[in-house]
Protein backbone atom coordinates (compact mmCIF):
# COMPACT_ATOMS: atom_id res chain seq x y z
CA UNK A 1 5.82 -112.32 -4.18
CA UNK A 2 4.01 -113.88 -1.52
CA UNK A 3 -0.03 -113.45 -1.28
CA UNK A 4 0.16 -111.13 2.34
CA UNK A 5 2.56 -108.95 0.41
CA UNK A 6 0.69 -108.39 -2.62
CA UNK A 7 -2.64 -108.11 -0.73
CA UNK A 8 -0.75 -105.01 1.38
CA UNK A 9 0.52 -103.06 -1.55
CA UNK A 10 -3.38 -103.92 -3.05
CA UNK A 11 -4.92 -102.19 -0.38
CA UNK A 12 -2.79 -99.15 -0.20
CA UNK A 13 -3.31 -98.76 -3.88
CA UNK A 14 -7.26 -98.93 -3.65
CA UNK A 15 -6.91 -96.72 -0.36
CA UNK A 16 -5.09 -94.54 -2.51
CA UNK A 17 -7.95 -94.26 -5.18
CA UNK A 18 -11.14 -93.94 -2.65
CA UNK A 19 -8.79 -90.77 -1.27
CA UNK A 20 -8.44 -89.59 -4.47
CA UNK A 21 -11.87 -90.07 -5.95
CA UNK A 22 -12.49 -88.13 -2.42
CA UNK A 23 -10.30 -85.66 -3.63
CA UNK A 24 -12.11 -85.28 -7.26
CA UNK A 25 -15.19 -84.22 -6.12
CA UNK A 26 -14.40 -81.74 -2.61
CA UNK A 27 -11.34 -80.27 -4.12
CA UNK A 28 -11.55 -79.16 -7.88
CA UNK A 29 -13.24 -75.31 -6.00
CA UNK A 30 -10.86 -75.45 -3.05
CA UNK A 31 -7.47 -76.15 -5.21
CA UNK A 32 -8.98 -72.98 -7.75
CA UNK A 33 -9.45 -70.79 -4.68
CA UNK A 34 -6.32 -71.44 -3.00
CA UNK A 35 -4.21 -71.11 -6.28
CA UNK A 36 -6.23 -67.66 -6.76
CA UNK A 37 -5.03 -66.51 -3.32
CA UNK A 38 -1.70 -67.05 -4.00
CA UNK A 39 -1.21 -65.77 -7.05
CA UNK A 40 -3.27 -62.53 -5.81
CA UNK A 41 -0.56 -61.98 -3.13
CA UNK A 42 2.19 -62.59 -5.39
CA UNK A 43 0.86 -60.01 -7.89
CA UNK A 44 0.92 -57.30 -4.73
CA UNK A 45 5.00 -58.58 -3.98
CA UNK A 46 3.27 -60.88 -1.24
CA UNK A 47 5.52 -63.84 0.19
CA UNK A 48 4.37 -67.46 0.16
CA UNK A 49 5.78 -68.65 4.24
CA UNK A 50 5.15 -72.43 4.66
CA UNK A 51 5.26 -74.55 7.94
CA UNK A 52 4.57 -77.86 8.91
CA UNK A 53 6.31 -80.68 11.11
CA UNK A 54 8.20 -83.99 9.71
CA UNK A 55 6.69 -84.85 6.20
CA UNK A 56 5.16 -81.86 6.54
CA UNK A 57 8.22 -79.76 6.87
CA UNK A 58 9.48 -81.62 4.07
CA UNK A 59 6.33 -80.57 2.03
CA UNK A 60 7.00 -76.73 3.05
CA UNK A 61 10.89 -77.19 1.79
CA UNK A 62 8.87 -78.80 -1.66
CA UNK A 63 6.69 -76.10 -2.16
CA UNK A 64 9.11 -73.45 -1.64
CA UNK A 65 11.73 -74.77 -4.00
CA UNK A 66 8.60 -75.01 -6.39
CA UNK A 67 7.55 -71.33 -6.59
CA UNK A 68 11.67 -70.29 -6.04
CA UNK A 69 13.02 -72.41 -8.71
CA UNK A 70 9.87 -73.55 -11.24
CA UNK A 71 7.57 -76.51 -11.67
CA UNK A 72 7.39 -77.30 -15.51
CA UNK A 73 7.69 -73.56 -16.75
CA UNK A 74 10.83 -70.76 -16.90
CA UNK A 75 9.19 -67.91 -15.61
CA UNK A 76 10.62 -65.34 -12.94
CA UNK A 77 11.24 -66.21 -9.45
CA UNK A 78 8.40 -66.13 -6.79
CA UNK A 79 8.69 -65.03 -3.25
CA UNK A 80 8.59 -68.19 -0.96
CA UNK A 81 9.91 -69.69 2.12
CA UNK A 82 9.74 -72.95 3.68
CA UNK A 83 9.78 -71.90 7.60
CA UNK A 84 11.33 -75.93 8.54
CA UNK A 85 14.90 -75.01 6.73
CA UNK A 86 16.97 -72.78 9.12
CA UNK A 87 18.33 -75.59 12.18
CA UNK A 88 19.89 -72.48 13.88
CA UNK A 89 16.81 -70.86 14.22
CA UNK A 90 14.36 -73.66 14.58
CA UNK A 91 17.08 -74.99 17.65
CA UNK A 92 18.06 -71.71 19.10
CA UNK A 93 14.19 -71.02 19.58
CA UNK A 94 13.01 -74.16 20.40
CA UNK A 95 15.98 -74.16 23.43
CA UNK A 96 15.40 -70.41 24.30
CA UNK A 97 11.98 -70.63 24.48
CA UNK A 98 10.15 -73.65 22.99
CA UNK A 99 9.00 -75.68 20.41
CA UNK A 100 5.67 -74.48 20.02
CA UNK A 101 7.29 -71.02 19.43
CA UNK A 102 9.69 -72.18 16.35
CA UNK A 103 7.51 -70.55 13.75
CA UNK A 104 5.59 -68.45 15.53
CA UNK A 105 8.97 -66.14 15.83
CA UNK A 106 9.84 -66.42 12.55
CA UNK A 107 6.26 -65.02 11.16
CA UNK A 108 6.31 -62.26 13.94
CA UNK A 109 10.17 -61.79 12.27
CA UNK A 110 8.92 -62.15 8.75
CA UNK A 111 5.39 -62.06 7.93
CA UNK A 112 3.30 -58.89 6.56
CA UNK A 113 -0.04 -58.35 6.10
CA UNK A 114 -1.15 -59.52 2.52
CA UNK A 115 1.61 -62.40 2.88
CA UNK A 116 0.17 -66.15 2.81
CA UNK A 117 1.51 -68.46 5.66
CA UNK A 118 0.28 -71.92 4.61
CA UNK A 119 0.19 -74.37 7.46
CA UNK A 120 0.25 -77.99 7.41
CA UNK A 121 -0.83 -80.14 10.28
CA UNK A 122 -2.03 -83.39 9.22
CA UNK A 123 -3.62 -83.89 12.74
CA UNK A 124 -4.92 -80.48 12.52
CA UNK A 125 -3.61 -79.23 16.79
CA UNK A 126 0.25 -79.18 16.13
CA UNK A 127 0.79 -76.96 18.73
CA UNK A 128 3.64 -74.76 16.89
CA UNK A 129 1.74 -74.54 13.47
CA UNK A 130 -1.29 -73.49 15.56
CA UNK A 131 0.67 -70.61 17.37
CA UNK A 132 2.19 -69.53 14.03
CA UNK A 133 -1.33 -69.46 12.52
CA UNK A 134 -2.89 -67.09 15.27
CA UNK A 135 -0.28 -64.55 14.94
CA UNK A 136 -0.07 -64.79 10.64
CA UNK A 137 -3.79 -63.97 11.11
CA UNK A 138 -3.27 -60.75 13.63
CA UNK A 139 -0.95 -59.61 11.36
CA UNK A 140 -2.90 -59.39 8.48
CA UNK A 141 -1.59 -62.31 6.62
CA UNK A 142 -4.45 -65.07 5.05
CA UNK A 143 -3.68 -68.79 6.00
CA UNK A 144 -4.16 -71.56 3.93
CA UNK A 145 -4.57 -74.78 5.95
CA UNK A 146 -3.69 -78.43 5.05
CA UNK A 147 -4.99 -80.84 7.82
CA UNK A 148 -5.84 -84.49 7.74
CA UNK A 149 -8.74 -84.05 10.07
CA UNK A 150 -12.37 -82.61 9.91
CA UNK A 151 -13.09 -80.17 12.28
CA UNK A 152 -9.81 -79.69 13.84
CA UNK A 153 -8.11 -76.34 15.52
CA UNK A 154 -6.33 -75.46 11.98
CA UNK A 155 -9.27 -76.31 9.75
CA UNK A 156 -11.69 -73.91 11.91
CA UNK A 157 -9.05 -70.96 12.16
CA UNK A 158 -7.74 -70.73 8.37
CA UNK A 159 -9.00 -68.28 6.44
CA UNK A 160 -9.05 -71.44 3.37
CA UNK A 161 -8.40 -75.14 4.39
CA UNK A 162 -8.08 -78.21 2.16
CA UNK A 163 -8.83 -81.42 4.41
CA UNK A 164 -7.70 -84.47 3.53
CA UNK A 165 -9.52 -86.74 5.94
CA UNK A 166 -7.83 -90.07 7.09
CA UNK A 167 -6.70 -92.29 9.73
CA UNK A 168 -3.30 -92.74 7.66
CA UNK A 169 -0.98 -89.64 8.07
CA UNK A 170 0.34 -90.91 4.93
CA UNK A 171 -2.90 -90.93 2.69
CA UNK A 172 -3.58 -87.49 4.14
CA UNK A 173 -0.13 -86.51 3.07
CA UNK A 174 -0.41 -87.71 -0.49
CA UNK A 175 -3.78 -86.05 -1.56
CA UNK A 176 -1.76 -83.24 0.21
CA UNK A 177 0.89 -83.53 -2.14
CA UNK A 178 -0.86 -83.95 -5.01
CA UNK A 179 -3.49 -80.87 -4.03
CA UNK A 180 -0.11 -78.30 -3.96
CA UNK A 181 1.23 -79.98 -7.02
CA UNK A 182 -1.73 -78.68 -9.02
CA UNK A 183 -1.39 -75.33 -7.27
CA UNK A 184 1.92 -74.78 -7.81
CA UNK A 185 1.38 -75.69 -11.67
CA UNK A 186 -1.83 -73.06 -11.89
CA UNK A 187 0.32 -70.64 -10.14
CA UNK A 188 2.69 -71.09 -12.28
CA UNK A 189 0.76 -71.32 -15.34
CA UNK A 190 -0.27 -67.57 -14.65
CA UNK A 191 3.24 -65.90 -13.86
CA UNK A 192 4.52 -67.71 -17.25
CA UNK A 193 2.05 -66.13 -19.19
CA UNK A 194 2.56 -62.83 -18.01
């Protein structure tokens, strides 16, 4: 291995740690409260809707398949749904009327009050996860926000929001991943032992 090499993966493995030594001391309450929510609106046959764009669709697909199938424990099946997985939806909307409104339809179609719809937006404005938060809260649902910037549109309009600051989309994404592993596990820790 040459020394540019080994000094890249270096970095991104000390990044890594400051973000999660970040993570250790901000998130320990927020990762409790959010895991509290959830399991709150599961208890009162809630539904878990998740949205985000790219990696972030791909963590809403995750999560879902997480509280649908299980994480480490049999227990029974809870109510989620990733809102990235349907292409004839997401395409008919986004050509009938537009992009920003490919999750925004499917929580007006969906979403009751006491449901969750948790939003990711790493940059914190994605213009469709924005729209689909604003009507999630008219409706009564709560949103949970995962954003990779302070003080951004989705940060200031959740009802909860876990921030995992950072230039890198990809460092945001991994505390991110990390933050709804644990939740999914204390969630799941709770329906097992019922």
């Amino acid at each position: 291995m040459n020394k540019e090499t080994e000094k890249l993966i270096i970095e991104s493995i000390e990044s890594h740690q400051k973000m999660t030594n970040e993570f250790l001391v901000s998130g320990i309450e927020k990762v409790a409260e959010i895991s509290h929510i959830i399991i709150k609106s599961l208890e009162n046959n809630g539904t878990v809707y998740v949205c985000g764009n790219g990696g972030s669709a791909a963590d809403a697909q995750h999560i879902a398949s997480e509280f649908v199938g299980r994480f480490r424990r049999n227990r029974k099946a809870l109510a989620a749904v990733a809102l990235s997985t349907d292409t004839s939806i997401l395409t008919s909307v986004a050509n009938d009327y537009s992009f920003e409104d490919i999750f925004s339809r499917q929580v007006q179609a969906l979403v009751e009050k006491g449901d969750i719809l948790w939003a990711f937006s790493t940059s914190g404005t994605s213009a469709n996860v924005i729209a689909a938060v604003k009507l999630a809260k008219e409706i009564g649902a709560t949103v949970i926000g995962f954003t990779g910037k302070k003080n951004s549109e989705l940060e200031n309009i959740s009802d909860i929001c876990l921030c995992a600051d950072s230039q890198l989309t990809a460092q945001s994404q991994e505390i991110h991943q990390l933050a709804y592993h644990i939740i999914c596990d204390l969630v799941e820790k709770h329906f097992a032992n019922d």
